[in-house]
Structure formats: C-alpha cells, structure tokens
PDB file of N, CA and C in Angstrom:
ATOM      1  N   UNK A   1     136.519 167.304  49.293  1.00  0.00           N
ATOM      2  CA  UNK A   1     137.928 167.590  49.121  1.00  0.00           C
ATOM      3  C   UNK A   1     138.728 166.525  49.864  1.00  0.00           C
ATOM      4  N   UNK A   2     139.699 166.070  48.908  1.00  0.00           N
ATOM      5  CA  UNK A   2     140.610 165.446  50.044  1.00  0.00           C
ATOM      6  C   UNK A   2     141.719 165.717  50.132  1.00  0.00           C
ATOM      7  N   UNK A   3     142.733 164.753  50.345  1.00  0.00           N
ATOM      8  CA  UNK A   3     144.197 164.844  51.335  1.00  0.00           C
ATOM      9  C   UNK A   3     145.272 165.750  49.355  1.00  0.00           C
ATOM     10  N   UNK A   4     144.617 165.318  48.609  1.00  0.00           N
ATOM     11  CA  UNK A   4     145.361 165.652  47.607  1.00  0.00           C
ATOM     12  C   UNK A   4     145.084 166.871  47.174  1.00  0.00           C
ATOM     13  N   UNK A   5     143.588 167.229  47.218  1.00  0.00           N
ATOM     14  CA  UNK A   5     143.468 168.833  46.995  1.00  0.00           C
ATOM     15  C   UNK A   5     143.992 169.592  47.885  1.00  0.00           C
ATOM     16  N   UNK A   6     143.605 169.120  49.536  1.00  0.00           N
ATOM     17  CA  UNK A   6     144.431 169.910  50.266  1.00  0.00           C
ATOM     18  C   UNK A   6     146.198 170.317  49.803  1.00  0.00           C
ATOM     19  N   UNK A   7     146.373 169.670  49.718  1.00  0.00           N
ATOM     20  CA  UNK A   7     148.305 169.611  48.996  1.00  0.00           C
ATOM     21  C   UNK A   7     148.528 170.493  47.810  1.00  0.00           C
ATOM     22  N   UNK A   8     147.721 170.357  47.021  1.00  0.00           N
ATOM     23  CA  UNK A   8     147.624 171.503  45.585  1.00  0.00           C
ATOM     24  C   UNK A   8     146.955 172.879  46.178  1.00  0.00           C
ATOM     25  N   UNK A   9     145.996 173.263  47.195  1.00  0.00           N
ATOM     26  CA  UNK A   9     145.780 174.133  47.951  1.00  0.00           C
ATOM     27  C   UNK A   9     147.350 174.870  48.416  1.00  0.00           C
ATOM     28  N   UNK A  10     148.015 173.986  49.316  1.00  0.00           N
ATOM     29  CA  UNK A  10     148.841 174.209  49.903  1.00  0.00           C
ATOM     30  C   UNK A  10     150.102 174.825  49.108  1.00  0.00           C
ATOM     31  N   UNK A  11     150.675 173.873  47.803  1.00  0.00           N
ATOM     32  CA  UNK A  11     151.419 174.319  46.791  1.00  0.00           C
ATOM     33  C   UNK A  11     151.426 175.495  46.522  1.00  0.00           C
ATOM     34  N   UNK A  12     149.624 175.712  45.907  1.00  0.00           N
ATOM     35  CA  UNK A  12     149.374 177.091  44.904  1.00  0.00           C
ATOM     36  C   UNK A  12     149.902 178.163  46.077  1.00  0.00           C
ATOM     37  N   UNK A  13     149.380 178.077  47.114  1.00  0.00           N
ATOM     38  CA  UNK A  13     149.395 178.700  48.796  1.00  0.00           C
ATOM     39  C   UNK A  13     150.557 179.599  48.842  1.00  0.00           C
ATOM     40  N   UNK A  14     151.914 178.512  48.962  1.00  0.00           N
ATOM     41  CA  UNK A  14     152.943 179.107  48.994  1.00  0.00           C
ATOM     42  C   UNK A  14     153.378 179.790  47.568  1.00  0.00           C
ATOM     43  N   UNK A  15     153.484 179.476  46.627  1.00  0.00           N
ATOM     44  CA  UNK A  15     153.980 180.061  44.981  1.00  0.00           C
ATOM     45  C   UNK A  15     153.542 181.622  45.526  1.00  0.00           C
ATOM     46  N   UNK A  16     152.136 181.420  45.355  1.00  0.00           N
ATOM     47  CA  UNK A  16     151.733 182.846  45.148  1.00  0.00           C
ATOM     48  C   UNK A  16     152.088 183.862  46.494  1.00  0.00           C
ATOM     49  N   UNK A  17     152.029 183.215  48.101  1.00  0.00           N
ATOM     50  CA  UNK A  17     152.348 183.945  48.931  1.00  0.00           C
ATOM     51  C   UNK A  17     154.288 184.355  48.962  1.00  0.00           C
ATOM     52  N   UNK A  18     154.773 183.529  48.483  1.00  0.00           N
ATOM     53  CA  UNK A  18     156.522 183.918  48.585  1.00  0.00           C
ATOM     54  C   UNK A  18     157.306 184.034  47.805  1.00  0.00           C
ATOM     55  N   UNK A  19     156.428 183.078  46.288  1.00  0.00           N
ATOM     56  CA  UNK A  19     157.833 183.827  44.917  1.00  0.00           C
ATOM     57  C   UNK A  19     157.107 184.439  44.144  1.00  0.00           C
ATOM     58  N   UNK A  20     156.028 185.108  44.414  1.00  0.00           N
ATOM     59  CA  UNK A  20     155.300 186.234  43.547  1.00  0.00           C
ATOM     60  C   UNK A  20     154.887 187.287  44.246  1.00  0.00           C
ATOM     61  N   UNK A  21     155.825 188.357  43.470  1.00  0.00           N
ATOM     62  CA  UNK A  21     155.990 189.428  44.179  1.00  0.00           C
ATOM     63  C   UNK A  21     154.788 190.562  43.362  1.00  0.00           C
ATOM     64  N   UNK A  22     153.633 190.409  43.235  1.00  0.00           N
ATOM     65  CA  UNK A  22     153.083 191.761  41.678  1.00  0.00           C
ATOM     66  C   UNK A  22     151.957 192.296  42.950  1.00  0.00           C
ATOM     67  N   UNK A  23     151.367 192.990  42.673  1.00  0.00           N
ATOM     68  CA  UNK A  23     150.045 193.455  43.101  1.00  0.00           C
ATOM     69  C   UNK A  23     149.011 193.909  41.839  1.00  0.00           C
ATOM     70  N   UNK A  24     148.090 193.728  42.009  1.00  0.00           N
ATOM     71  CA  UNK A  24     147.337 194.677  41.146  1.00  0.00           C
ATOM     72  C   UNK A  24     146.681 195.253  41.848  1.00  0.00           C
ATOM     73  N   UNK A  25     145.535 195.882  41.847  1.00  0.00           N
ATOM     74  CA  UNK A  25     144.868 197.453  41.914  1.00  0.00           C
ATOM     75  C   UNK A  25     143.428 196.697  42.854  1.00  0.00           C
ATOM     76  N   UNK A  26     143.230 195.275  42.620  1.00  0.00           N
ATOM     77  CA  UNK A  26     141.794 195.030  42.983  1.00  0.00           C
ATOM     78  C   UNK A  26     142.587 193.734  43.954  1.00  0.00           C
ATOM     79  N   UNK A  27     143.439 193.577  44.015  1.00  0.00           N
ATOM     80  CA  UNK A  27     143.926 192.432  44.778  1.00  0.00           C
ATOM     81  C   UNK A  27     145.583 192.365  45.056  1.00  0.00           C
ATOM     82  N   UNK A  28     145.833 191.388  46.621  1.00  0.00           N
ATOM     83  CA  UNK A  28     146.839 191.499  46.323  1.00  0.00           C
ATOM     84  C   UNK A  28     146.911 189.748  46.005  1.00  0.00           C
ATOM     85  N   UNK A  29     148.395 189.528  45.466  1.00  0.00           N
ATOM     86  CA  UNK A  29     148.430 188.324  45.330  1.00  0.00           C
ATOM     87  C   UNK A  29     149.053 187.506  46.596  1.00  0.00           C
ATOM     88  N   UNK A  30     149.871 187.880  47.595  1.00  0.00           N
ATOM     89  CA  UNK A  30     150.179 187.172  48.870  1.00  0.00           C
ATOM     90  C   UNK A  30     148.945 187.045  49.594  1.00  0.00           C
ATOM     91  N   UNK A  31     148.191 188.287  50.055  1.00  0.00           N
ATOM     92  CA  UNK A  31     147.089 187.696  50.627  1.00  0.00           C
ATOM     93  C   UNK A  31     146.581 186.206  50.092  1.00  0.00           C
ATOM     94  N   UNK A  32     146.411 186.586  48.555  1.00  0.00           N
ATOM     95  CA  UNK A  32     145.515 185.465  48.086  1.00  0.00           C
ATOM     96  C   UNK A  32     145.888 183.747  48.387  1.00  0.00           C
ATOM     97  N   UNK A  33     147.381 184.278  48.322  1.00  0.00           N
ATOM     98  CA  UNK A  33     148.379 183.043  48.691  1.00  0.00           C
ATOM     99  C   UNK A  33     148.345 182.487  50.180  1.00  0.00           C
ATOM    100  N   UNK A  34     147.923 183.315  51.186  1.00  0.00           N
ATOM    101  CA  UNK A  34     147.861 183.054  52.398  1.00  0.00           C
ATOM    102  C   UNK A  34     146.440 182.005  52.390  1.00  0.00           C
ATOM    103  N   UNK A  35     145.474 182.826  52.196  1.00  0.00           N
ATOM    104  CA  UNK A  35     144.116 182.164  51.747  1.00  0.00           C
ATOM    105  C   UNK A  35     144.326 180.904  51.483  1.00  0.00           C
ATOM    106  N   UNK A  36     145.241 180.674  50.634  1.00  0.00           N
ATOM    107  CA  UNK A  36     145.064 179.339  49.729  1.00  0.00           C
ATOM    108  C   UNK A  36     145.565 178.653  50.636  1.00  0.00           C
ATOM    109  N   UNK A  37     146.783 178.963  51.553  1.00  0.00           N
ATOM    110  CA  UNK A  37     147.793 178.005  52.483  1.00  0.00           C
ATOM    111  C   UNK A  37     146.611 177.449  53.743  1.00  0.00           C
ATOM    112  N   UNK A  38     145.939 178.238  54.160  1.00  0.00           N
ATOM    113  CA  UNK A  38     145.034 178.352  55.084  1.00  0.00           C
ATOM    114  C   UNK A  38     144.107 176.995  54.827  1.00  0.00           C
ATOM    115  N   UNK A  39     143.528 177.346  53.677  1.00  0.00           N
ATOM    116  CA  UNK A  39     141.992 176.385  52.891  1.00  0.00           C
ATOM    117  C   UNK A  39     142.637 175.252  52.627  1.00  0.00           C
ATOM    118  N   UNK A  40     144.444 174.944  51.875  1.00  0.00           N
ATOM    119  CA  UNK A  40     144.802 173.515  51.966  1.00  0.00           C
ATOM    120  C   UNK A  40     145.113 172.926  53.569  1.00  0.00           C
ATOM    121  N   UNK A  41     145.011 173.719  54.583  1.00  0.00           N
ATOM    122  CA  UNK A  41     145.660 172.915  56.063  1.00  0.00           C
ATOM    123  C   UNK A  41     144.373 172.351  56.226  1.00  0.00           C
ATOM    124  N   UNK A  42     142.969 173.256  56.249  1.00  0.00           N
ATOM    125  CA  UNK A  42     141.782 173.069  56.793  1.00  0.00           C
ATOM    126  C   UNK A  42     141.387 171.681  56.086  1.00  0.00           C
ATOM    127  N   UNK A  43     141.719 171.960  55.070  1.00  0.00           N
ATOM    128  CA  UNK A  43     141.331 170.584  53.722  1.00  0.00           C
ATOM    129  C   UNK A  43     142.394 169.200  54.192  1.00  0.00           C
ATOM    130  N   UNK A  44     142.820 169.398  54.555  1.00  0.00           N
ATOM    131  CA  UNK A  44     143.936 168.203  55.008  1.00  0.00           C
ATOM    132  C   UNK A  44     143.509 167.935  56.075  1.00  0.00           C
ATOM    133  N   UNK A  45     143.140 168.769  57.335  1.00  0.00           N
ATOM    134  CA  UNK A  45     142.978 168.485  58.798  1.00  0.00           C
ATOM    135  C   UNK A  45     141.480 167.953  58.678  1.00  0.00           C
ATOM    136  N   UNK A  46     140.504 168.217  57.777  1.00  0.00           N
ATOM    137  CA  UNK A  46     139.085 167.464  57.742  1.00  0.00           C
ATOM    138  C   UNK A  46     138.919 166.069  57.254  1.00  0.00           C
ATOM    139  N   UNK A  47     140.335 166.172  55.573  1.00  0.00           N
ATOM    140  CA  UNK A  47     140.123 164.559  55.224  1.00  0.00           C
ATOM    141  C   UNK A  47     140.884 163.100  56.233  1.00  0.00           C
ATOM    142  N   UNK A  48     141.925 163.950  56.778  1.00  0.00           N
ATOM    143  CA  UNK A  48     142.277 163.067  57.795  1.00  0.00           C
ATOM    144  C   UNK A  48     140.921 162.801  58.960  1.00  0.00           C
ATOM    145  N   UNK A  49     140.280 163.845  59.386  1.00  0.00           N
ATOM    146  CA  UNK A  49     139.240 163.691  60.619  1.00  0.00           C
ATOM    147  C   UNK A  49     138.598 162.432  59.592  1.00  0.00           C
ATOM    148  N   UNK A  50     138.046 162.903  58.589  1.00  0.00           N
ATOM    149  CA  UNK A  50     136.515 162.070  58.174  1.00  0.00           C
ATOM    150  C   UNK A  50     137.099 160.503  57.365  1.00  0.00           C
ATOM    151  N   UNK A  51     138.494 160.359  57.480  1.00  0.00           N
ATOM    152  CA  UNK A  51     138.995 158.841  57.129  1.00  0.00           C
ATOM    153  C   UNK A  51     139.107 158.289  58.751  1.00  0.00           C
ATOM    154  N   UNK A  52     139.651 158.936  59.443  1.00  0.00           N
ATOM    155  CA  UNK A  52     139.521 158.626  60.802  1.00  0.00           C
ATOM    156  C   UNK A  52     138.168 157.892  61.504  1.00  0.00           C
ATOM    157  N   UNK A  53     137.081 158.963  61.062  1.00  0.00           N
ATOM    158  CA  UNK A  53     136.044 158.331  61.500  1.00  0.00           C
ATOM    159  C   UNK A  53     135.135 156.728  60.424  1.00  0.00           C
ATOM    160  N   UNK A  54     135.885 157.059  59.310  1.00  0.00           N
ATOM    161  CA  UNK A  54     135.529 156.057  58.715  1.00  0.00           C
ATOM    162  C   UNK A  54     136.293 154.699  59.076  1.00  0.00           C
ATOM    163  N   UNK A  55     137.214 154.992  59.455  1.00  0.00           N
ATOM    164  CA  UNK A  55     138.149 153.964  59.632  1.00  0.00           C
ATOM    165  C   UNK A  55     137.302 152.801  61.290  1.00  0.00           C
ATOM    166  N   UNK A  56     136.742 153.952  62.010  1.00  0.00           N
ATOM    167  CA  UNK A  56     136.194 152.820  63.048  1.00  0.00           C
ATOM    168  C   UNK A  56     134.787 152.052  63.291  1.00  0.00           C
ATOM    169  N   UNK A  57     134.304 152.221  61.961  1.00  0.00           N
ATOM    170  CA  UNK A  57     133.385 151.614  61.871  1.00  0.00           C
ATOM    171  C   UNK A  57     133.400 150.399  62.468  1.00  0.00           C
ATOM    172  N   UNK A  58     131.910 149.471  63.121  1.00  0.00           N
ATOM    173  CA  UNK A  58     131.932 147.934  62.970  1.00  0.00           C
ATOM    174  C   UNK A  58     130.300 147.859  62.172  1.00  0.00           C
ATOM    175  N   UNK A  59     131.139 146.487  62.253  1.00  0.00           N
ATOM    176  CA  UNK A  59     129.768 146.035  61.533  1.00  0.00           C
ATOM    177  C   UNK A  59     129.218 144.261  61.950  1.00  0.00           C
ATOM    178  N   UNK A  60     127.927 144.513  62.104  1.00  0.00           N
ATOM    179  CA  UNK A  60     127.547 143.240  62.592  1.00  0.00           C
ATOM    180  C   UNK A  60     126.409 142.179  61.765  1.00  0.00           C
ATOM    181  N   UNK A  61     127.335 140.961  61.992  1.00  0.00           N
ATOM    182  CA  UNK A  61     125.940 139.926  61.135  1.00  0.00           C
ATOM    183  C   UNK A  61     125.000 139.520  62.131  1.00  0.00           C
ATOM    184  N   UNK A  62     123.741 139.615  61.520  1.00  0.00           N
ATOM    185  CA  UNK A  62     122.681 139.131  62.505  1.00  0.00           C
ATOM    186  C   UNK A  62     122.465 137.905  61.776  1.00  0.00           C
ATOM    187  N   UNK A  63     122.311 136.738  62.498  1.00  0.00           N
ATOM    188  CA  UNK A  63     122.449 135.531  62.046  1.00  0.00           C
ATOM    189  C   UNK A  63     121.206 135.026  62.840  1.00  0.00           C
ATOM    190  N   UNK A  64     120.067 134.526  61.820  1.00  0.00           N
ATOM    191  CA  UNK A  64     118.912 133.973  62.439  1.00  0.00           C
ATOM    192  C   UNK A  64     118.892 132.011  62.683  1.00  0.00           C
ATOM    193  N   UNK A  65     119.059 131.968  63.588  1.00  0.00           N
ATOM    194  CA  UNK A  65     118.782 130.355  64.330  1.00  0.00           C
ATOM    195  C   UNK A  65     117.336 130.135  64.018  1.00  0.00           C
ATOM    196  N   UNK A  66     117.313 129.056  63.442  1.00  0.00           N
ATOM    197  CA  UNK A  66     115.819 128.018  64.286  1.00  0.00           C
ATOM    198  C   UNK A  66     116.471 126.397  64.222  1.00  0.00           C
ATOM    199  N   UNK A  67     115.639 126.280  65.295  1.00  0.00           N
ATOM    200  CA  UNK A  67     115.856 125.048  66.377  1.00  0.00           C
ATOM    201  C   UNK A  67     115.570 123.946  65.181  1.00  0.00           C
ATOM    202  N   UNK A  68     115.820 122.701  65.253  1.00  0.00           N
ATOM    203  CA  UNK A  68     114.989 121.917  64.378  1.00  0.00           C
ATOM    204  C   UNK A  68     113.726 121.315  65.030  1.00  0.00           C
ATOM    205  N   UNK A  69     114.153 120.724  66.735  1.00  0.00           N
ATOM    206  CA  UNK A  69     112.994 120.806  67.302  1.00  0.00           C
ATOM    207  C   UNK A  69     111.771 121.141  67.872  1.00  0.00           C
ATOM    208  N   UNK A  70     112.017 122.632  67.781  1.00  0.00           N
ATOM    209  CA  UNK A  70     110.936 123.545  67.781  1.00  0.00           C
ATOM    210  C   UNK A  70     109.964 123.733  66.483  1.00  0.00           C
ATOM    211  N   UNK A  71     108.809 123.443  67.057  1.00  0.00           N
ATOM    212  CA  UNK A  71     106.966 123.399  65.666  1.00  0.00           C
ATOM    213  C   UNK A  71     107.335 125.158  65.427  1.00  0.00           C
ATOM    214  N   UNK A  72     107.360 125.297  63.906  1.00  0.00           N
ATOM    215  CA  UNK A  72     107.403 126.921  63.479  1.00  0.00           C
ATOM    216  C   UNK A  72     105.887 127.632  64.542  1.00  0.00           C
ATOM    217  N   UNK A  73     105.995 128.825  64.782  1.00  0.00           N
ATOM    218  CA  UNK A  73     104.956 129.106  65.676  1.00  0.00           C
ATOM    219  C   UNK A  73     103.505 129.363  65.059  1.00  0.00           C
ATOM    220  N   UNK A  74     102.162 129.515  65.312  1.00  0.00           N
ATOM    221  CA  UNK A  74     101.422 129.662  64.521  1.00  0.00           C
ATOM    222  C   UNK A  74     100.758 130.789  64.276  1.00  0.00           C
ATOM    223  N   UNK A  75     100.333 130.834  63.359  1.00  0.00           N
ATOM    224  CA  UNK A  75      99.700 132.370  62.882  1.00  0.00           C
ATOM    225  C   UNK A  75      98.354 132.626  62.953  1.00  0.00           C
TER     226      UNK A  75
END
C-alpha cells in the first residue's frame, strides 16, 4: 500500500463516517467509516516510514587494483 491508497482509505473514511447517516441491521456504516479513517493514517504513516528507510541507503563500488609491477601470484 502506499501514500495514495492511504488517501482513498482516508476519503472513503470520512464520506461514510460524517455524510452518511443509514444503518443497517448487520452493520453500522460510521463505524465502518472510522475503520477506514484509521487503516488510511496507518497506510500513510508506514509508506512514509518504508520511503524513509529507502531513501538512506549507500552503496559501494569495490574497485579491484593490480599493481603492474607485481608477478600475478601463483597457483
């Protein structure tokens, strides 16, 4: 998931928790809306962590020398 699902999480989140007012019999729909507000913060607060940690990567060249005056060694 990333920073954009989190946001459509968040959207659906609020619709259903504050301008839909219905219930039915097996659910309500604000709860469900809370749920959703909840799962887009968590979804936002992880893709930021895991770009974060991607972001400090290094990376290193190993660069092999030989001498010209040095005899290759023998086997």
């Amino acid at each position: 998931m990333g920073i954009g699902t989190g946001i459509f999480l968040i959207v659906v989140g609020a619709i259903l928790a504050f301008a839909v007012r219905d219930n039915w019999e097996v659910m309500d729909l604000t709860v469900v809306g809370y749920i959703c507000l909840g799962a887009g913060a968590l979804a936002i607060i992880l893709a930021l962590v895991l770009n974060a940690q991607r972001a400090n990567t290094s990376h290193r060249a190993v660069v092999e020398r030989r001498d010209e005056g040095t005899p290759p060694p023998a086997i």
